[in-house]
Protein backbone atom coordinates (compact mmCIF):
# COMPACT_ATOMS: atom_id res chain seq x y z
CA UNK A 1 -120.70 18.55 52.05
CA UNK A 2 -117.52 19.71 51.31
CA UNK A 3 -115.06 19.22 54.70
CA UNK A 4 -112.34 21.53 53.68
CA UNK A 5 -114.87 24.51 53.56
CA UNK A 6 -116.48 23.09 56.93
CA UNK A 7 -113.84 21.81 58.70
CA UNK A 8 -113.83 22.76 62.67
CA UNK A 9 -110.10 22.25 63.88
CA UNK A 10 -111.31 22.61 67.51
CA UNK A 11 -110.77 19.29 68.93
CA UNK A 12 -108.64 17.25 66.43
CA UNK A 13 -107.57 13.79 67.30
CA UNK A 14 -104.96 11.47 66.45
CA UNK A 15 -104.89 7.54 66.82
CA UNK A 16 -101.73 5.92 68.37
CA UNK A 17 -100.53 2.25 67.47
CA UNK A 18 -99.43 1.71 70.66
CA UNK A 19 -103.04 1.58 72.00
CA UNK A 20 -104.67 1.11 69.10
CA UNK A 21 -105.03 -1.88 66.66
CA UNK A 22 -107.69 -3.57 64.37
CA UNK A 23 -109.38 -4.71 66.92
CA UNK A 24 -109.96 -1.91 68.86
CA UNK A 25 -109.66 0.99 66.48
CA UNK A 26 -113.28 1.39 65.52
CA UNK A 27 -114.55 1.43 68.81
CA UNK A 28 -111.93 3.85 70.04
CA UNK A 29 -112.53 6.07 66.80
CA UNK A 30 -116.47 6.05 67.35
CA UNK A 31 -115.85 7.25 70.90
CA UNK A 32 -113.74 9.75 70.66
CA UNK A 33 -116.24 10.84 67.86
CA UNK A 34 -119.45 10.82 70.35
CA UNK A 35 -116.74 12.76 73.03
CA UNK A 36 -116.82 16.07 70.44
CA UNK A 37 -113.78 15.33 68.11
CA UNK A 38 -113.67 17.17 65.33
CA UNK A 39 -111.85 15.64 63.18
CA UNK A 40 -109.85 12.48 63.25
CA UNK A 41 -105.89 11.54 62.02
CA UNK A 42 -104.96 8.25 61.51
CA UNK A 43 -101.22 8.00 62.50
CA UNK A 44 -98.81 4.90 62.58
CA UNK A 45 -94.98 4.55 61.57
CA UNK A 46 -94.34 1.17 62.53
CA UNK A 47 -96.96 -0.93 60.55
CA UNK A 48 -96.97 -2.24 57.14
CA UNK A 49 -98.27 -0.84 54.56
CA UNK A 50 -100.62 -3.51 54.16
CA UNK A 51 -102.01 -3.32 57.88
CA UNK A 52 -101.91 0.55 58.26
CA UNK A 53 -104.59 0.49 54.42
CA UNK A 54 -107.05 -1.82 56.34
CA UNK A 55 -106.86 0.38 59.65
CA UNK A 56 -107.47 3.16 58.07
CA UNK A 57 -110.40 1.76 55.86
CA UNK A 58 -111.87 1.23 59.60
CA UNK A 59 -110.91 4.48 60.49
CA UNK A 60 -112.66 5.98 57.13
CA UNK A 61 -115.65 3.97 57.43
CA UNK A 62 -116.74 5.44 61.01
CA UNK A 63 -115.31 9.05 59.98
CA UNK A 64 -117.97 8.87 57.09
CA UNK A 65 -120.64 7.36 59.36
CA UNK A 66 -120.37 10.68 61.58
CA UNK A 67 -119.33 13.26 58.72
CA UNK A 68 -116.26 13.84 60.41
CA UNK A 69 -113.12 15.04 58.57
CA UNK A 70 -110.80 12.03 58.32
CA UNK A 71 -106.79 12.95 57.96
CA UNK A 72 -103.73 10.73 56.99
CA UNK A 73 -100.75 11.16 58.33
CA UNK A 74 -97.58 11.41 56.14
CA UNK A 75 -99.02 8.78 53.31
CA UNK A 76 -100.41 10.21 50.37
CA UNK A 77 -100.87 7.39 48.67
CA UNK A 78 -102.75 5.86 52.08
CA UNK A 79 -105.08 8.86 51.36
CA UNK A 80 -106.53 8.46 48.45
CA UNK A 81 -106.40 4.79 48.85
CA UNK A 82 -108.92 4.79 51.09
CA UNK A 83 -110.54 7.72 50.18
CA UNK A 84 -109.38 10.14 53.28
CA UNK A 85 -110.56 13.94 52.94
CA UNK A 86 -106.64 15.27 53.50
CA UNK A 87 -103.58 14.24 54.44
CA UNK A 88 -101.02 16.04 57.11
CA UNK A 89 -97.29 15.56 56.42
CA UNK A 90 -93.92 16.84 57.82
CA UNK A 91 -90.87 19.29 57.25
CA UNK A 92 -89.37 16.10 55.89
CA UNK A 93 -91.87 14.88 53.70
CA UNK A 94 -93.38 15.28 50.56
CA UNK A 95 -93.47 19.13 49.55
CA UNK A 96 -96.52 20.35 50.31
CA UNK A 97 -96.63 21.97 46.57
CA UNK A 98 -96.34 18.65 45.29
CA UNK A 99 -99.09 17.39 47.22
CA UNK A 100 -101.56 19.92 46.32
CA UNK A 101 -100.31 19.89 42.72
CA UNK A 102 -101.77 15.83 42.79
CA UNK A 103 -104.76 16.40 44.75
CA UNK A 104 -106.43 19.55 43.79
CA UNK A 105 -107.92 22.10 46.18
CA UNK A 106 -110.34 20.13 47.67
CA UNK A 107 -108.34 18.00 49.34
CA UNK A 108 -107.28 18.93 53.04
CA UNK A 109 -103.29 19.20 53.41
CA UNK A 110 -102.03 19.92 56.57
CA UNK A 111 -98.23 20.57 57.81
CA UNK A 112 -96.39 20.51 61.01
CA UNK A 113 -94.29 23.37 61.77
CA UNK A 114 -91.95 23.57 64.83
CA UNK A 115 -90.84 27.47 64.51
CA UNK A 116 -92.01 30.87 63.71
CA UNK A 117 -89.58 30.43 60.80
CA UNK A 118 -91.92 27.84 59.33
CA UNK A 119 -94.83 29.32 59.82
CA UNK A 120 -93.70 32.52 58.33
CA UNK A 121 -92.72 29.91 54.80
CA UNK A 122 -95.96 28.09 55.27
CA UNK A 123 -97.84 31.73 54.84
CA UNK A 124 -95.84 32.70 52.13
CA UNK A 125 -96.78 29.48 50.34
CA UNK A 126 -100.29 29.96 50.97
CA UNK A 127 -100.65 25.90 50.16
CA UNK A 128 -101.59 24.58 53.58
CA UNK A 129 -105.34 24.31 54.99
CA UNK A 130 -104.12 24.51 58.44
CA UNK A 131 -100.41 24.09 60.67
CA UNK A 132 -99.83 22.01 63.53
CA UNK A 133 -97.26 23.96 66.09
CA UNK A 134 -95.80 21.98 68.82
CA UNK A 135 -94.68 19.97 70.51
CA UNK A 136 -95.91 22.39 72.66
CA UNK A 137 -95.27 20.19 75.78
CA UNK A 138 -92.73 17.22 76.14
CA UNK A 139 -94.21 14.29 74.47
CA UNK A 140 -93.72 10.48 74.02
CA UNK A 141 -95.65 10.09 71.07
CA UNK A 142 -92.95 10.30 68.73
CA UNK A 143 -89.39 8.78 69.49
CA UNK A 144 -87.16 11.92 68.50
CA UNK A 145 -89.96 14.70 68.82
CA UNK A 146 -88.66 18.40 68.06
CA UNK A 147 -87.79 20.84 70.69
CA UNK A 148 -90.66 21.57 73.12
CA UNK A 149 -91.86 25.43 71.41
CA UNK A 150 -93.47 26.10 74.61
CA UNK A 151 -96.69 28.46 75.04
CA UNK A 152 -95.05 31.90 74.33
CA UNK A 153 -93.97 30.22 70.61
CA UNK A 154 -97.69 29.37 70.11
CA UNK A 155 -99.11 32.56 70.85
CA UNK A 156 -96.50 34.00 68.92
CA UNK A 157 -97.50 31.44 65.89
CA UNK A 158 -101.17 32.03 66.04
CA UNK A 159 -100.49 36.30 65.65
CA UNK A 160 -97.80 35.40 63.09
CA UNK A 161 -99.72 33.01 60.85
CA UNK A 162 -102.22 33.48 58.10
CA UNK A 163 -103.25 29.67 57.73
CA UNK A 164 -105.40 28.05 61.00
CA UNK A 165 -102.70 26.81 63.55
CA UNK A 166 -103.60 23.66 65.59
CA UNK A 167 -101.39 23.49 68.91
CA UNK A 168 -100.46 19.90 69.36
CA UNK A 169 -97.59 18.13 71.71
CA UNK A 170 -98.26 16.50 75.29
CA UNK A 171 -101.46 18.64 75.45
CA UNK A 172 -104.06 16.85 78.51
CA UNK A 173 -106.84 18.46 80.31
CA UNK A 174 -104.51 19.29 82.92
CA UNK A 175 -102.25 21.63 80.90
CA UNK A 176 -104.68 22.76 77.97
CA UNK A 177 -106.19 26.22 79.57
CA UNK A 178 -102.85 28.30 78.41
CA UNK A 179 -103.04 26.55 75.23
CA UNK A 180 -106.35 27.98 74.87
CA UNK A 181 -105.35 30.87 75.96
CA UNK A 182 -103.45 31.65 73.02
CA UNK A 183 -106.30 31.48 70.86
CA UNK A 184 -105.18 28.11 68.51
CA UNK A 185 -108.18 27.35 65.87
CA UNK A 186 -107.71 23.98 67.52
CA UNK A 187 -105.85 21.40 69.61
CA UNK A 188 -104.47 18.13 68.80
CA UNK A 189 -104.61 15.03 71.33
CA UNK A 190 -103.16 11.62 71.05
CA UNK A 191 -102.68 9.87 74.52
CA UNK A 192 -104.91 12.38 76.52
CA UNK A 193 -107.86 10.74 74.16
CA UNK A 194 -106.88 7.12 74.03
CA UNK A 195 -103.44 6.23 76.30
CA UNK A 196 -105.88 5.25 79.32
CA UNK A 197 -109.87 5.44 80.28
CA UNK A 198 -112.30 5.58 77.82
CA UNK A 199 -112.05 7.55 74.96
CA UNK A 200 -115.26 8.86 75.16
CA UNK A 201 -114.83 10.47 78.41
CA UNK A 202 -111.33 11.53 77.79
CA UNK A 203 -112.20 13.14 74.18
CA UNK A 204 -115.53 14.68 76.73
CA UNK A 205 -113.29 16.53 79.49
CA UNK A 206 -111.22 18.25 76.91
CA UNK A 207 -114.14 19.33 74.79
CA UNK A 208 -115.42 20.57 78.18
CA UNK A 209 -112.21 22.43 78.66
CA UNK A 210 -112.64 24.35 75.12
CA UNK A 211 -116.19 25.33 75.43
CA UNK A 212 -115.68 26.67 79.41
């Protein structure tokens, strides 16, 4: 099956090195999985290169088992190391032309965008599968995160854009109904699936959330 053609954006989760490790990453992943995530990111800045390849073989390995889309973050060359079905990367990273120019159009690529300014240059493009948009709430995950967009900016992004937008940033199952609300093709999680609990059950209450 080809993922890019199938790929459901809905519930799209991310895996966090401060929770996650080797020896908890599988069973984590395989929850979250069996909770309704649709498709899986493997994200971690502060690793080797060595130990974030044989995480992410982990990570591929129960993607495949479950024929769920399995993203890198920001490592290309992580990617199609370990055979991943896309890759998401930054304002700062490589171009997104680039990328697709070495991977072909059947590989995923995904971007982060921040403004409508972005997501204006990401449609003119026309490169990107999809666009994460956030943070939409204030976030820990990342150590110098971008200005909190807020809900009006996402609703704003979705209208605007022409690629699938994915609303991502402090999103829980407390504050995700006016995310919905604004009609995303999908929403991004990191701690509300895996910071505390079981991931199952966490990953379960948000899918809940989408489908009411």
């Amino acid at each position: 099956m080809n993922k890019k053609n199938s790929i459901d954006l809905s519930l799209y989760v991310i895996t966090d090195e401060r929770f996650l490790d080797s020896s908890n990453i599988c069973e984590a992943v395989e929850k979250a999985i069996l909770g309704g995530a649709t498709v899986v990111q493997y994200r971690a800045k502060k690793k080797t290169t060595k130990e974030m390849y044989q995480e992410a073989l982990l990570v591929r390995e129960i993607t495949r088992r479950y024929n769920i889309p399995f993203i890198v973050n920001d490592r290309l060359d992580l990617a199609l190391a370990v055979k991943a079905d896309g890759v998401h990367v930054g304002q700062e990273d490589l171009p997104v032309e680039v990328i697709r120019k070495l991977v072909g159009e059947e590989f995923i690529v995904g971007l982060s965008t921040h403004n409508i300014n972005q997501v204006r240059e990401a449609n003119k493009k026309g490169i990107t599968d999809y666009l994460g948009f956030g943070p939409i709430f204030p976030t820990t995950t990342k150590e110098n995160p971008d200005p909190v967009t807020g809900i009006e900016a996402l609703c704003s992004a979705v209208k605007e854009s022409k690629i699938p937008i994915v609303a991502i940033g402090g999103i829980s199952k407390e504050n995700i109904e006016p995310v919905i609300s604004c009609r995303p093709a999908g929403v991004a999680v990191v701690r509300a699936a895996f910071e505390n609990g079981n991931p199952y059950l966490n990953v379960k209450a948000l899918k809940e959330k989408l489908n009411v």
